[in-house]
N, C-alpha and C. Protein backbone atom coordinates (compact mmCIF):
# COMPACT_ATOMS: atom_id res chain seq x y z
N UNK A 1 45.61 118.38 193.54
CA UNK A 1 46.55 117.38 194.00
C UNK A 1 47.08 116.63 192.79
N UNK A 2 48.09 116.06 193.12
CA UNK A 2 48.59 115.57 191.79
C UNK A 2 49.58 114.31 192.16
N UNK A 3 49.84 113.51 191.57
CA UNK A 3 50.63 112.22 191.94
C UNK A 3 51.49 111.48 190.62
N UNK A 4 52.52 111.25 190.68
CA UNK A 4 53.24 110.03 189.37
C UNK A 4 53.60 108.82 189.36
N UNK A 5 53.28 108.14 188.62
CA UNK A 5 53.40 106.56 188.56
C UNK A 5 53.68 106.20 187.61
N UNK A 6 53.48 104.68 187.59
CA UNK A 6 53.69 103.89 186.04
C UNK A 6 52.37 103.01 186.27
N UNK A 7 52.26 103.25 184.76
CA UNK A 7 50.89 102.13 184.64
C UNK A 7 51.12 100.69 184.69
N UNK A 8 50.21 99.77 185.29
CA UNK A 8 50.93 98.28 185.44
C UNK A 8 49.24 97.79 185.44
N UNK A 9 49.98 96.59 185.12
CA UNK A 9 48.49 95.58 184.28
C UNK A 9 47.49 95.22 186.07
N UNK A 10 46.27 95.25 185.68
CA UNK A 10 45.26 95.09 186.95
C UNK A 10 44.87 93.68 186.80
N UNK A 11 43.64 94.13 187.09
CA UNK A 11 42.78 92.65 187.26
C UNK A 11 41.73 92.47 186.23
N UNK A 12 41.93 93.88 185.52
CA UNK A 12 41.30 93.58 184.16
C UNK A 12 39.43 93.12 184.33
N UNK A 13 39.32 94.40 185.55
CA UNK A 13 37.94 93.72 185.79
C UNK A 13 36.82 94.93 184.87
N UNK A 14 37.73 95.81 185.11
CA UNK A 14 37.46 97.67 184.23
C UNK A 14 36.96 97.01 182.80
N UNK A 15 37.90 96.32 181.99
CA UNK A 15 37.90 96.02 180.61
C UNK A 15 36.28 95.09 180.33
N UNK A 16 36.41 93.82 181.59
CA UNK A 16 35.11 93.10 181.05
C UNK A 16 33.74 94.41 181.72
N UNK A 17 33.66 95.19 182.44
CA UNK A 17 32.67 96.22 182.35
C UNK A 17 32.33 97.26 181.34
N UNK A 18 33.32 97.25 179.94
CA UNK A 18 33.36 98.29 179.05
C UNK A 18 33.81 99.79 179.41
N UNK A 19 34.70 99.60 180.56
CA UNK A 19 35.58 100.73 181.22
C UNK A 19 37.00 100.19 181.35
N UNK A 20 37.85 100.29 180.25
CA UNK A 20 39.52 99.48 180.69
C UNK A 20 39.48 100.56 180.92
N UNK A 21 40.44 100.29 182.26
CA UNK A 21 41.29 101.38 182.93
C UNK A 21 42.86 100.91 183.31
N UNK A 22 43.22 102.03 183.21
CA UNK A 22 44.84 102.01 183.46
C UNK A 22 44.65 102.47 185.31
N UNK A 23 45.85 101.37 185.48
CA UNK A 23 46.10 101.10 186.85
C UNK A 23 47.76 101.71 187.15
N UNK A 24 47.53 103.02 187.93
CA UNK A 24 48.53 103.20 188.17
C UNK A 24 49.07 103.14 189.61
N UNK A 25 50.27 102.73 189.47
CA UNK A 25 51.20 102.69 190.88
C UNK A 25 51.94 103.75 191.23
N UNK A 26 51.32 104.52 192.04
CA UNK A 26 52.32 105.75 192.68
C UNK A 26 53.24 105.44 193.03
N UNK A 27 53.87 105.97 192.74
CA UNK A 27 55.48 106.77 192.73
C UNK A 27 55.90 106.76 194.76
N UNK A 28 56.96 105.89 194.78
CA UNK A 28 57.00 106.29 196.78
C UNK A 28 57.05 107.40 196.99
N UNK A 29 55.70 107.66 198.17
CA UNK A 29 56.38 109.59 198.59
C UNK A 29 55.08 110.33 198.09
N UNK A 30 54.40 109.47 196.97
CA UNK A 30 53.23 110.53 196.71
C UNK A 30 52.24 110.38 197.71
N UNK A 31 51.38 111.66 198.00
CA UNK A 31 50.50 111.16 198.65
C UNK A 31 48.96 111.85 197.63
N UNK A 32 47.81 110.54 198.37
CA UNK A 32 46.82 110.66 197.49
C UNK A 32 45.98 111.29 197.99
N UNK A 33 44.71 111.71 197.51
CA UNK A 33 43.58 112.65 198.12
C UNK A 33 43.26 111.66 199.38
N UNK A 34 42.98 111.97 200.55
CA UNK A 34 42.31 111.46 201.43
C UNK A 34 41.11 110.60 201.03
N UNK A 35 40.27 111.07 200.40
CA UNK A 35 38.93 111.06 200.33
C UNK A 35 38.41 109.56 198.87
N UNK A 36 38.19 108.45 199.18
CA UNK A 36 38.25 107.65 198.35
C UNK A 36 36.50 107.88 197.72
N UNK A 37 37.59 107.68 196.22
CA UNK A 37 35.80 108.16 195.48
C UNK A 37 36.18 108.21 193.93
N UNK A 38 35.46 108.70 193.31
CA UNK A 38 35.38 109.48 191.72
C UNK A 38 36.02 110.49 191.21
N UNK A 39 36.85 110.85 191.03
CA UNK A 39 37.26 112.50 190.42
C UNK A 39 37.34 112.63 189.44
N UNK A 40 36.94 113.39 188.54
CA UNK A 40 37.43 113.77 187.29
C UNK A 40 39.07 114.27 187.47
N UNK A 41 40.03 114.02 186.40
CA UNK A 41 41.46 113.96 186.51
C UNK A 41 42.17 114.34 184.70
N UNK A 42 43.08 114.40 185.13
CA UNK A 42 44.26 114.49 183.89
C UNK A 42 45.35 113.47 183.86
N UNK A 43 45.09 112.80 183.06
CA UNK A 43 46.32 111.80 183.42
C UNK A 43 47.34 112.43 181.50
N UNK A 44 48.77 112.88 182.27
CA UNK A 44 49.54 112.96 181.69
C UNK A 44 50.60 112.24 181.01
N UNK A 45 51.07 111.78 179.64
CA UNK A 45 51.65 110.79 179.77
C UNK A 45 53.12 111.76 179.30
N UNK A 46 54.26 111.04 178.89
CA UNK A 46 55.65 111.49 178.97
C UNK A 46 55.49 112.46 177.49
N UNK A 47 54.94 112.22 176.50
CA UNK A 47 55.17 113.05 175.55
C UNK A 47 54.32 114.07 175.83
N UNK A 48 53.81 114.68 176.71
CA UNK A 48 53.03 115.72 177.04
C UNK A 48 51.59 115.76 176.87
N UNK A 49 51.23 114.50 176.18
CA UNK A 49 49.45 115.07 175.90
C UNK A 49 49.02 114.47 177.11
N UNK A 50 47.63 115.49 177.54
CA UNK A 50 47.43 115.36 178.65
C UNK A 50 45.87 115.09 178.48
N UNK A 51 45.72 113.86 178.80
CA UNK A 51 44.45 113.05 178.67
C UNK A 51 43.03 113.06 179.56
N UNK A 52 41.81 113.55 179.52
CA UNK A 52 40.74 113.77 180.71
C UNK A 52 40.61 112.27 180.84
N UNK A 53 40.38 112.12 182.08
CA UNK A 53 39.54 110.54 182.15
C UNK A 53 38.88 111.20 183.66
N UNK A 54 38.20 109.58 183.88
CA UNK A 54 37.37 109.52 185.32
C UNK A 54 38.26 108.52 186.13
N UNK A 55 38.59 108.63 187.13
CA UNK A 55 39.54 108.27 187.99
C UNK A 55 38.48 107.68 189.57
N UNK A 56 38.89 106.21 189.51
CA UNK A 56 38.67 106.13 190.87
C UNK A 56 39.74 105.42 191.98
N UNK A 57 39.88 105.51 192.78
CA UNK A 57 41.06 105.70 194.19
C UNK A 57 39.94 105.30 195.05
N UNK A 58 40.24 104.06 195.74
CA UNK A 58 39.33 103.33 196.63
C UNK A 58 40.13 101.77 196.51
N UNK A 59 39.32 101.03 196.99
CA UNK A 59 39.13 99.81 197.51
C UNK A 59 37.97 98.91 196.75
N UNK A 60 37.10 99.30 196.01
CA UNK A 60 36.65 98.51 195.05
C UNK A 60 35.59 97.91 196.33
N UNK A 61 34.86 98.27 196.92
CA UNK A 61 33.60 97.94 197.67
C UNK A 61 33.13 96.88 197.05
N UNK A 62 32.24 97.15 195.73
CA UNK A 62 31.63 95.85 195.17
C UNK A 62 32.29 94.78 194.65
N UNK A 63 33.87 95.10 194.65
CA UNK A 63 34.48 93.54 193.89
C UNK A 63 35.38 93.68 194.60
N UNK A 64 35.51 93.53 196.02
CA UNK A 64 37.21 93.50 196.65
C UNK A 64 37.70 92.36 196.51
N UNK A 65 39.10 92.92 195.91
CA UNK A 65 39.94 91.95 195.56
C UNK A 65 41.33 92.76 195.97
N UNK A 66 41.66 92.52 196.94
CA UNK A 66 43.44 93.47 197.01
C UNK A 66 43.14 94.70 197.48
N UNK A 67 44.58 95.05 196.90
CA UNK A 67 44.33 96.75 198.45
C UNK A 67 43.92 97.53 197.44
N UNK A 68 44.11 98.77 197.80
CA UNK A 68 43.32 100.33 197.12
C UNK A 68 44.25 100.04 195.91
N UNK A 69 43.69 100.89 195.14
CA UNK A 69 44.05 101.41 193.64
C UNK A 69 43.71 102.52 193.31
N UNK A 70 44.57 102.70 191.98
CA UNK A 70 44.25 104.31 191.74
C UNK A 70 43.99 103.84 190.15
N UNK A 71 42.87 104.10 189.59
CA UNK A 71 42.50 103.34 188.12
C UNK A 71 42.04 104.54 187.11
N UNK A 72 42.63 105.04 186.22
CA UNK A 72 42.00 105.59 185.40
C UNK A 72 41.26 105.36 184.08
N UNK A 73 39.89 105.66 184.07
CA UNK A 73 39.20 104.91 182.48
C UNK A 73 39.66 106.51 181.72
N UNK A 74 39.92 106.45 180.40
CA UNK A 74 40.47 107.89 179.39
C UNK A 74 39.64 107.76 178.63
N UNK A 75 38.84 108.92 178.52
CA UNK A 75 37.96 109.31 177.67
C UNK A 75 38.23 109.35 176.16
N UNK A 76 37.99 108.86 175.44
CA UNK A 76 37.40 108.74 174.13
C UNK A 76 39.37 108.34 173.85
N UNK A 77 39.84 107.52 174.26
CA UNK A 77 41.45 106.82 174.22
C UNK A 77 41.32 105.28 173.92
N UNK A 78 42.01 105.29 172.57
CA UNK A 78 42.32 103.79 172.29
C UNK A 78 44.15 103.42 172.72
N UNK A 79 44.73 102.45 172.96
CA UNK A 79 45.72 102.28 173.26
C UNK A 79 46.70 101.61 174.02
N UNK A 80 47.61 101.62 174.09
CA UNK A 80 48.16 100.31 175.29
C UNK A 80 49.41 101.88 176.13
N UNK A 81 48.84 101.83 177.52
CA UNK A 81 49.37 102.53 178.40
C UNK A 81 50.90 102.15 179.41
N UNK A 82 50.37 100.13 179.23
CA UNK A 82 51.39 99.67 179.99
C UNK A 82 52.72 100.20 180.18
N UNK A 83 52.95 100.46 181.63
CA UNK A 83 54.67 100.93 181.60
C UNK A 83 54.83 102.04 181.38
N UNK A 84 53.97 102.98 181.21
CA UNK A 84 54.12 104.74 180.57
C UNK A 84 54.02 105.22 181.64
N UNK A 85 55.00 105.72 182.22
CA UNK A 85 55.44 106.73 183.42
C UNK A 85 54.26 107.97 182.99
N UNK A 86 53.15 108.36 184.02
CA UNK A 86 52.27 109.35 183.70
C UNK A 86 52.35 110.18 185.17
N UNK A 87 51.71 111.16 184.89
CA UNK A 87 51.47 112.26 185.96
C UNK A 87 49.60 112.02 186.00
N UNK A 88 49.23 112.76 187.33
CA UNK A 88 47.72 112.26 187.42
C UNK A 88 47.47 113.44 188.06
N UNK A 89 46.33 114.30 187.74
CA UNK A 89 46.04 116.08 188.20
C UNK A 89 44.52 115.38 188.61
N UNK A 90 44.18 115.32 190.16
CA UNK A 90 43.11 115.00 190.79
C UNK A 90 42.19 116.57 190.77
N UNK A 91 41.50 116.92 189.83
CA UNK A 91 40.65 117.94 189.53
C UNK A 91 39.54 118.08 189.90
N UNK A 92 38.47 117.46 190.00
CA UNK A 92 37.34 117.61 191.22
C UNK A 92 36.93 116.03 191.33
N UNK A 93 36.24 116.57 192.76
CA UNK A 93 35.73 115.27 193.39
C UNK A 93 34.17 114.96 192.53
N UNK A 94 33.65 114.19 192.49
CA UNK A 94 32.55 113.48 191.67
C UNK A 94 31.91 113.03 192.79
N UNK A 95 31.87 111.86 193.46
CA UNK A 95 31.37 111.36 194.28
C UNK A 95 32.42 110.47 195.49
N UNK A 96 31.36 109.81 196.37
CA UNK A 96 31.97 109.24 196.84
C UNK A 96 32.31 107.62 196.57
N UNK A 97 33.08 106.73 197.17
CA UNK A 97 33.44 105.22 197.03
C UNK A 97 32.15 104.69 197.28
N UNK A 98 31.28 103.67 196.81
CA UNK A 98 30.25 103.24 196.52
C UNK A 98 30.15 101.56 196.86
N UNK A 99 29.29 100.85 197.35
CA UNK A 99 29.21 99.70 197.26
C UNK A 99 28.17 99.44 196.25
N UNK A 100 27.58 98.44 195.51
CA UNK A 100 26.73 98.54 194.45
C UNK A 100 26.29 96.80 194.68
N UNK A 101 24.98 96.31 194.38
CA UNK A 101 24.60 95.32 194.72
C UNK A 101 25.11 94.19 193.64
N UNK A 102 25.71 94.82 192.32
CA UNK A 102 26.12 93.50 191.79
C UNK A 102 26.84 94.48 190.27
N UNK A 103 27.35 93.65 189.41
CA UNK A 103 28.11 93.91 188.24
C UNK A 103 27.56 95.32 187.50
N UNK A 104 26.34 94.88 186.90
CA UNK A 104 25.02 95.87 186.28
C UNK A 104 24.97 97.04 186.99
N UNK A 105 24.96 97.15 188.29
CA UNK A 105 24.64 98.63 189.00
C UNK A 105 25.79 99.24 189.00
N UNK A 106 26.93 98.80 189.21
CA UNK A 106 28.08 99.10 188.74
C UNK A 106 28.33 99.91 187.82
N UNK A 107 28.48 99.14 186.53
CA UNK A 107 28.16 99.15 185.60
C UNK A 107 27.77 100.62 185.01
N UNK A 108 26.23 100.41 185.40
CA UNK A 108 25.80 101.89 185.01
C UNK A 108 26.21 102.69 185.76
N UNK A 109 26.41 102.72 187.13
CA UNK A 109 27.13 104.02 187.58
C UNK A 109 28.46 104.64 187.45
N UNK A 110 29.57 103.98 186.55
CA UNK A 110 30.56 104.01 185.86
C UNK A 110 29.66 105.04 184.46
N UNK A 111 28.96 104.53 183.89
CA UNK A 111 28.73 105.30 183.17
C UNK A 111 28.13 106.42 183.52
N UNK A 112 27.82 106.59 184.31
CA UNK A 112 26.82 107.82 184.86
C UNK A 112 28.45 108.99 184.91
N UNK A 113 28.95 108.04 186.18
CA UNK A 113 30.78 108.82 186.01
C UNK A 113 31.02 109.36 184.94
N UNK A 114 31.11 108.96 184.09
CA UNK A 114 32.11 108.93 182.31
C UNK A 114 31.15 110.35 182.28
N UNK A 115 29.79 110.36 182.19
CA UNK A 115 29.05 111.42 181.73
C UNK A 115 29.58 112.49 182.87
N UNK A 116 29.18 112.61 183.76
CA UNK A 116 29.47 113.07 184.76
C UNK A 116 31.24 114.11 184.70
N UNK A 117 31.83 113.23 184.46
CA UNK A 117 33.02 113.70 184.42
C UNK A 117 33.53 114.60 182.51
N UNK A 118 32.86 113.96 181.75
CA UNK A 118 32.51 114.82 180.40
C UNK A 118 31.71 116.14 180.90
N UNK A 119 31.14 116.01 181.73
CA UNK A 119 30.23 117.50 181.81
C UNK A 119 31.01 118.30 182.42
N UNK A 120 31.87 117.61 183.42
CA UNK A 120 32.64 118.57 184.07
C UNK A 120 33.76 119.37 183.04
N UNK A 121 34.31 118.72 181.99
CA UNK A 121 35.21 118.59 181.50
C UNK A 121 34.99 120.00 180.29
N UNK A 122 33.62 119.42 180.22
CA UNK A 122 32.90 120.61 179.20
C UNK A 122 32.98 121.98 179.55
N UNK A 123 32.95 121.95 181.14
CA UNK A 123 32.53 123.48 181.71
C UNK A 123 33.81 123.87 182.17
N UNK A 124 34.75 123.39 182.30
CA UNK A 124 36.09 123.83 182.84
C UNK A 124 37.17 122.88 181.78
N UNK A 125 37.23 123.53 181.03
CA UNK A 125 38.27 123.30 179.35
C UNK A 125 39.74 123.27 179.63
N UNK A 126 40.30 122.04 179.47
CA UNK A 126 41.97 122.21 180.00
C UNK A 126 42.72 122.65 178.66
């Protein structure tokens, strides 16, 4: 599955967890995976390089604040994304949307993701 947007500034809650993620806004008309959760993904930006990250699409269980989002953290990416019209290749599912008892459990299960989605990344080479 695949979807296009522009990246636009969040709530910047990704950044104080040591996961900034780019928050993108689909494009009217796209539609997203059903299934709210984790995927490992490709987020494409306009000059063609095409970036692995861990992607989550949900509602943010442990910190709701606002409606669903589609957030990507980019693996081993320094940079400012704002406003960069990207493409997003939903490549496998990881898990599911999670509630977590506080910041810390979070936290580490974001990182568990990051690994998680590196392993995947390892065994199926874009």
């Amino acid at each position: 599955m695949q979807i296009t947007g522009v990246v636009a500034a969040g709530k910047r809650i990704g950044r104080t967890l040591g996961f900034p993620t780019a928050n993108i806004l689909p494009d009217e008309g796209c539609a997203l995976p059903s299934q709210n959760g984790v995927y490992a993904a490709l987020l494409t930006l306009a000059d063609g390089r095409a970036l692995p990250c861990v992607l989550n699409k949900g509602r943010h269980p442990t910190l709701p604040e606002g409606a669903a989002t589609v957030e990507a953290f980019v693996l081993d990416f320094t940079g400012d994304l704002y406003g960069q019209r990207v493409r997003v290749d939903f490549l496998a599912f990881l898990r599911p949307e999670t509630r977590f008892p506080d910041k810390e459990a979070l936290r580490a299960q974001i990182a568990r993701d990051t690994e998680n989605a590196r392993a995947w990344f390892a065994a199926h080479p874009h």
